[in-house]
N, C-alpha and C. Protein backbone atom coordinates (compact mmCIF):
# COMPACT_ATOMS: atom_id res chain seq x y z
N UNK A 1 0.85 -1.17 0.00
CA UNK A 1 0.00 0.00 0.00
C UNK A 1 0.90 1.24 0.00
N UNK A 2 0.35 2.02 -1.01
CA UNK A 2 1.31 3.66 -0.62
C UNK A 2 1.17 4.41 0.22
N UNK A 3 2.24 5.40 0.77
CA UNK A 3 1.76 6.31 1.92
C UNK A 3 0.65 7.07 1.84
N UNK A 4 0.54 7.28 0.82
CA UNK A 4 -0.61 8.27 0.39
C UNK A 4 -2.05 7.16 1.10
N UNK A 5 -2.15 6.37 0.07
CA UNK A 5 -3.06 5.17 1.00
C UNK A 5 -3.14 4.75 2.13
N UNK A 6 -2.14 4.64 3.06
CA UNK A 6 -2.05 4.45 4.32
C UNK A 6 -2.84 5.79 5.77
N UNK A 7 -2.43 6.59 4.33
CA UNK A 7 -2.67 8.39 5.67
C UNK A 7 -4.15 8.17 5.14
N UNK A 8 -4.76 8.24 4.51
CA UNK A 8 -6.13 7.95 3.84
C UNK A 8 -6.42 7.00 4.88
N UNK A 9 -6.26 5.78 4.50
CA UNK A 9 -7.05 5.09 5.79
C UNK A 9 -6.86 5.16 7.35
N UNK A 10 -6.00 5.82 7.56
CA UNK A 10 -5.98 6.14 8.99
C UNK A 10 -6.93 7.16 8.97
N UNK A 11 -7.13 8.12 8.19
CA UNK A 11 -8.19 9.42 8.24
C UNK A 11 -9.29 8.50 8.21
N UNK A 12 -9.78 7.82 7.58
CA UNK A 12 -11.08 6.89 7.34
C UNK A 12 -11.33 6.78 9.00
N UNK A 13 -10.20 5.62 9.33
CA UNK A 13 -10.49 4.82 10.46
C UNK A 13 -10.68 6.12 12.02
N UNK A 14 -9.72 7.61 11.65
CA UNK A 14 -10.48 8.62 13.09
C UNK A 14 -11.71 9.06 12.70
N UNK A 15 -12.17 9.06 11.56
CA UNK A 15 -13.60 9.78 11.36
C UNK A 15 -14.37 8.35 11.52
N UNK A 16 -13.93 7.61 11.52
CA UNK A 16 -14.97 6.37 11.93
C UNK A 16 -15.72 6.62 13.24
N UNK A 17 -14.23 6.95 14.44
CA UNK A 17 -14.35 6.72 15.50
C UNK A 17 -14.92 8.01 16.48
N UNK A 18 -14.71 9.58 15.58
CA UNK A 18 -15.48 10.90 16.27
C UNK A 18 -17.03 10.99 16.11
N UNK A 19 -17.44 10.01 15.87
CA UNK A 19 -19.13 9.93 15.64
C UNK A 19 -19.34 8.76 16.96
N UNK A 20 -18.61 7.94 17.65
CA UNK A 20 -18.88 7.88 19.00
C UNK A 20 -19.10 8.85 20.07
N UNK A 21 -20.18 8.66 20.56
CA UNK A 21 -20.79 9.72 21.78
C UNK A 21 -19.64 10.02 22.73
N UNK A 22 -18.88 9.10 23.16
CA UNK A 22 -18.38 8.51 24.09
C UNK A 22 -17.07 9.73 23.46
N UNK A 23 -16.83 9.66 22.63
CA UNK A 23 -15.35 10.66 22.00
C UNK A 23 -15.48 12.00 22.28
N UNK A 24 -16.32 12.52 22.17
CA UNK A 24 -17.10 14.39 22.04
C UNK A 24 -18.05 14.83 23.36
N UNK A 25 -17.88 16.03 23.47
CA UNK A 25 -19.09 16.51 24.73
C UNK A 25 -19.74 16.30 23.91
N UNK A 26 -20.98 16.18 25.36
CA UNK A 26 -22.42 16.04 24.97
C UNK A 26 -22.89 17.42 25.10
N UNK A 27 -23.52 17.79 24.39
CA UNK A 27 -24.87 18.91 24.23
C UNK A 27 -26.23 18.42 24.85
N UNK A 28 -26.83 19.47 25.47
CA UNK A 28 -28.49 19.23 26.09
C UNK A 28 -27.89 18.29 27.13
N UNK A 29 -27.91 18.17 28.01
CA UNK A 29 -27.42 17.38 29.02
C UNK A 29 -26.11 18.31 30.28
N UNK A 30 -27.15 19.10 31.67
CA UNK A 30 -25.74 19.41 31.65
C UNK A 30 -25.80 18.58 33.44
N UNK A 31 -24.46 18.79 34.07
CA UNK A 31 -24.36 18.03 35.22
C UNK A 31 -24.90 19.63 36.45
N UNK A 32 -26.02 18.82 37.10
CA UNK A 32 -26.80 19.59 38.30
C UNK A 32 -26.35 18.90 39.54
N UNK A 33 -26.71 19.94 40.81
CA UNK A 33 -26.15 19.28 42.33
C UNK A 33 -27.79 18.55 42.80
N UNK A 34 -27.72 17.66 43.81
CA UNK A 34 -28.96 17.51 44.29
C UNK A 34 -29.64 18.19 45.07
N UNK A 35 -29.37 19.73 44.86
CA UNK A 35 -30.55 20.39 45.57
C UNK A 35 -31.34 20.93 44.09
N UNK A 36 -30.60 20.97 43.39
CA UNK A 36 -31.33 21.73 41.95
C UNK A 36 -32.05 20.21 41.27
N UNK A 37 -31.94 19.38 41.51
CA UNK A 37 -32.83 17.84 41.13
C UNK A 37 -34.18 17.81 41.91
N UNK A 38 -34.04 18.70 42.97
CA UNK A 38 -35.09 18.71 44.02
C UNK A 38 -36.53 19.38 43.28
N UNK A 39 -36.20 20.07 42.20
CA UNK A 39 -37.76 20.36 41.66
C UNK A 39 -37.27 19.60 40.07
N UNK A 40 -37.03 18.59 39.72
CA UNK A 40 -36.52 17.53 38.88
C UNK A 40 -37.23 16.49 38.87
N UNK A 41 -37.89 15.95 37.15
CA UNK A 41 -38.41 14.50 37.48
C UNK A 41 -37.15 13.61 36.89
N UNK A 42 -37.29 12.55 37.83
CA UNK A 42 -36.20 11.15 37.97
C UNK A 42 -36.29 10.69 36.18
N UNK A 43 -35.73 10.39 35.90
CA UNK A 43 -35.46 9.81 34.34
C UNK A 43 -35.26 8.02 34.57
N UNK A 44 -33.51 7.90 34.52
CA UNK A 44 -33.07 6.81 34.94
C UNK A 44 -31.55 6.77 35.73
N UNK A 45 -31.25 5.50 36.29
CA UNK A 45 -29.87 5.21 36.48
C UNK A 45 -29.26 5.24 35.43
N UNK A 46 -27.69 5.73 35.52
CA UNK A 46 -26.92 4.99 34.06
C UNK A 46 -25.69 4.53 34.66
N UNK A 47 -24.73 3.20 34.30
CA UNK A 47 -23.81 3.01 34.99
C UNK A 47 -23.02 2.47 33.39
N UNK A 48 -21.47 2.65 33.86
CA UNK A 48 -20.99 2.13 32.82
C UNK A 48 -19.49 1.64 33.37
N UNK A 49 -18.76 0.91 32.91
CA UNK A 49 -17.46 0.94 33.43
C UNK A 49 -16.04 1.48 32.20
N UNK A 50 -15.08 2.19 32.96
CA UNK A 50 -14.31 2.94 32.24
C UNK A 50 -13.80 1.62 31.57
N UNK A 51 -13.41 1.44 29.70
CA UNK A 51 -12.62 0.81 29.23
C UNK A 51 -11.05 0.66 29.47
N UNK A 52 -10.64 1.41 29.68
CA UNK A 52 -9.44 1.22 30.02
C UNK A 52 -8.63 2.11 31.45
N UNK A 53 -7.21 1.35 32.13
CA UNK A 53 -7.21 2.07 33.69
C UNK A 53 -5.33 2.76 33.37
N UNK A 54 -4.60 2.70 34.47
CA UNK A 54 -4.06 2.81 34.60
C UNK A 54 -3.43 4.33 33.83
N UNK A 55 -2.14 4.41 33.06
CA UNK A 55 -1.91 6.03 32.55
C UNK A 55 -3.19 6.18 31.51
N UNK A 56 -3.72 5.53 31.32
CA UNK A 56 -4.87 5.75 30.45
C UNK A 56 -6.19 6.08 31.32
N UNK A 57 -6.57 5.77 32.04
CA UNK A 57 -7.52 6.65 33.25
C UNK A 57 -8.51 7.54 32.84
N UNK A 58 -7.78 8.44 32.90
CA UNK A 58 -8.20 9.75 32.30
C UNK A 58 -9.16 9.32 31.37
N UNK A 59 -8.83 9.09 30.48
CA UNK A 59 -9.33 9.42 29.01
C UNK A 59 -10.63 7.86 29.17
N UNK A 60 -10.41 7.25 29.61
CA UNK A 60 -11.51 6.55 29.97
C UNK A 60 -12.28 6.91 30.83
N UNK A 61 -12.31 7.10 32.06
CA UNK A 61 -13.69 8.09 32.48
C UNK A 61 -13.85 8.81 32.12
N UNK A 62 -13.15 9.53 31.29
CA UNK A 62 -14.09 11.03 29.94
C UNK A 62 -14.54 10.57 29.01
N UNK A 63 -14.82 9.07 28.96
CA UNK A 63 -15.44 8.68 27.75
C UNK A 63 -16.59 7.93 28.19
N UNK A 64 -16.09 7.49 29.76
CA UNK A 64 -17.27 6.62 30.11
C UNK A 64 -18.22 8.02 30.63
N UNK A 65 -17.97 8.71 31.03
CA UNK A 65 -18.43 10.07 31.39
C UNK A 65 -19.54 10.88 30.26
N UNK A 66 -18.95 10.64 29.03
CA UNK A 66 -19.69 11.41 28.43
C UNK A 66 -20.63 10.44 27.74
N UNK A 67 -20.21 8.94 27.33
CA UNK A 67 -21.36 7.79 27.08
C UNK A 67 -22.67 7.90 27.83
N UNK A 68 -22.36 7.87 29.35
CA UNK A 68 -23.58 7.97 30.01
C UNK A 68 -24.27 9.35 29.63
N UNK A 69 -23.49 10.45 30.12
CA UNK A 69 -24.66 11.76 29.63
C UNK A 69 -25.04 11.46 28.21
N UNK A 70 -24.99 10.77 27.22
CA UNK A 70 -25.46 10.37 25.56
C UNK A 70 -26.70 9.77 25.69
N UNK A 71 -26.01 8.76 26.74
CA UNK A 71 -27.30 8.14 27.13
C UNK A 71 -28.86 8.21 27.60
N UNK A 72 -28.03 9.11 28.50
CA UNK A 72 -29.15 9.98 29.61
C UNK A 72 -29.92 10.59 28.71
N UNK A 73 -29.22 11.41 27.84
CA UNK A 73 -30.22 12.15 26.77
C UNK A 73 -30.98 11.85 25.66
N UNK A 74 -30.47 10.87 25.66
CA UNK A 74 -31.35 9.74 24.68
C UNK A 74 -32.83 9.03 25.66
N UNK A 75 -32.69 9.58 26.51
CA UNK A 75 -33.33 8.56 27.52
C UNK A 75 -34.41 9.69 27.80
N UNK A 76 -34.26 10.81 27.35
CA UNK A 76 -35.23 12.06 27.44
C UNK A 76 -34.83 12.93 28.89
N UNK A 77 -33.80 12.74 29.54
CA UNK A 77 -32.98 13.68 30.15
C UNK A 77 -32.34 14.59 30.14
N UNK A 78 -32.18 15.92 30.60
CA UNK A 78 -31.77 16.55 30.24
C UNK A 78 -30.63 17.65 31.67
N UNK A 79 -30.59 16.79 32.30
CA UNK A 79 -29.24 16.60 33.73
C UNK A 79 -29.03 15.68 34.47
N UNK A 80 -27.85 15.77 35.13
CA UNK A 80 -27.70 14.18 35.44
C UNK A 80 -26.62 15.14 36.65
N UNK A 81 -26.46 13.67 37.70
CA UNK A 81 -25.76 13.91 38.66
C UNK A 81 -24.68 12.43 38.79
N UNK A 82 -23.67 12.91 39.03
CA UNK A 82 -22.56 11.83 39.00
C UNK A 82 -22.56 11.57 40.50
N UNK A 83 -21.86 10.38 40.36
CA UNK A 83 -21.61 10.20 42.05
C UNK A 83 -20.16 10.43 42.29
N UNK A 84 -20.04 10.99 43.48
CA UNK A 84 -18.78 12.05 44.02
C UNK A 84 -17.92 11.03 43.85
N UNK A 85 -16.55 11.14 43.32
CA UNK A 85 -15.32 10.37 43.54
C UNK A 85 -14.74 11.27 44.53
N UNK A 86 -13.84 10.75 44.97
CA UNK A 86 -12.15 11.04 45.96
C UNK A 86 -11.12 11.85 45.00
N UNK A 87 -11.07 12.70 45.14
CA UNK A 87 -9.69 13.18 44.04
C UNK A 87 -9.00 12.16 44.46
N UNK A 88 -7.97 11.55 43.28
CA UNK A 88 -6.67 10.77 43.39
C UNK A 88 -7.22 9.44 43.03
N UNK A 89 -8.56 8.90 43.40
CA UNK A 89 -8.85 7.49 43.30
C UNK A 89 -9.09 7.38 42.34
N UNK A 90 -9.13 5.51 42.37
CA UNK A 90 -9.46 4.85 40.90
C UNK A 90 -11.07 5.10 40.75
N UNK A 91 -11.43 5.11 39.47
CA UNK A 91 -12.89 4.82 39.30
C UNK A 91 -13.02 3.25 38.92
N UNK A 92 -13.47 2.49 38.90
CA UNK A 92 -14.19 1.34 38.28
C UNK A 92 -15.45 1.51 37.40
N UNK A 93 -16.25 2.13 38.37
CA UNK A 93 -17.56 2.16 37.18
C UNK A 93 -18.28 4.07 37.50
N UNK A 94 -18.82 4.15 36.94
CA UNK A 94 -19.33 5.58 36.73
C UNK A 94 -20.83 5.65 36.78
N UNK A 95 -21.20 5.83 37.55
CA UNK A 95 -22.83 5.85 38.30
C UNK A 95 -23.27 7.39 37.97
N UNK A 96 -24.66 7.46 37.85
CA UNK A 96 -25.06 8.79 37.90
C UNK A 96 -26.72 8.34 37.21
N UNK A 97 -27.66 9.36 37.51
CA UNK A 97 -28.66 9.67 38.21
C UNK A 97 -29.25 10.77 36.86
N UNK A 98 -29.81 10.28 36.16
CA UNK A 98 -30.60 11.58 35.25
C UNK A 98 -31.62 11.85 35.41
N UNK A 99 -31.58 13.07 35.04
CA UNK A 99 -33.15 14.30 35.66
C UNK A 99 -33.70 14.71 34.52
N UNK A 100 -35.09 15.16 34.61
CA UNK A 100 -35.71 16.04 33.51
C UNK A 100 -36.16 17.58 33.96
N UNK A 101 -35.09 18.53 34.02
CA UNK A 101 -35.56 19.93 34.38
C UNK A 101 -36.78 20.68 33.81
């Protein structure tokens, strides 16, 4: 294959992958505290677990992070509340709570 062909399909294969929810903020969906949920109807749970841990971390709970708010809003939600982590700790899974303001 030529380089020319090669940079081509790598362009193919990132525009494949920026049409995942999970890659981009979400729009219509924003994160509220639970006193502002207090005049809020309940939607659903959403839980998900980060794909990948360690120096990669990061970038997996910002993906599992923004999957769920995709979700949520698909779900006819339109805020959601995460559940508090620990600065410094691991996440495993990503819980949170969507509202309809």
């Amino acid at each position: 294959m030529t380089r020319a062909g090669l940079v081509m399909a790598g362009l193919v294969a990132l525009g494949a992958c920026t049409s995942d929810p999970g890659f981009t903020p979400v729009g219509g969906v924003r994160e509220i505290s639970s006193a502002e949920a207090a005049s809020c109807s309940y939607v659903s749970d959403f839980r998900m677990k980060p794909g990948v841990y360690g120096p990669l971390a990061g970038q997996g709970l910002s993906y599992a992070r923004n999957k769920v708010m995709s979700d949520a809003r698909d779900a006819g939600a339109n805020a959601i509340i995460f559940d508090a982590v620990a600065p410094g700790a691991d996440v495993y899974e990503v819980h949170a709570v969507a509202y309809r303001c």
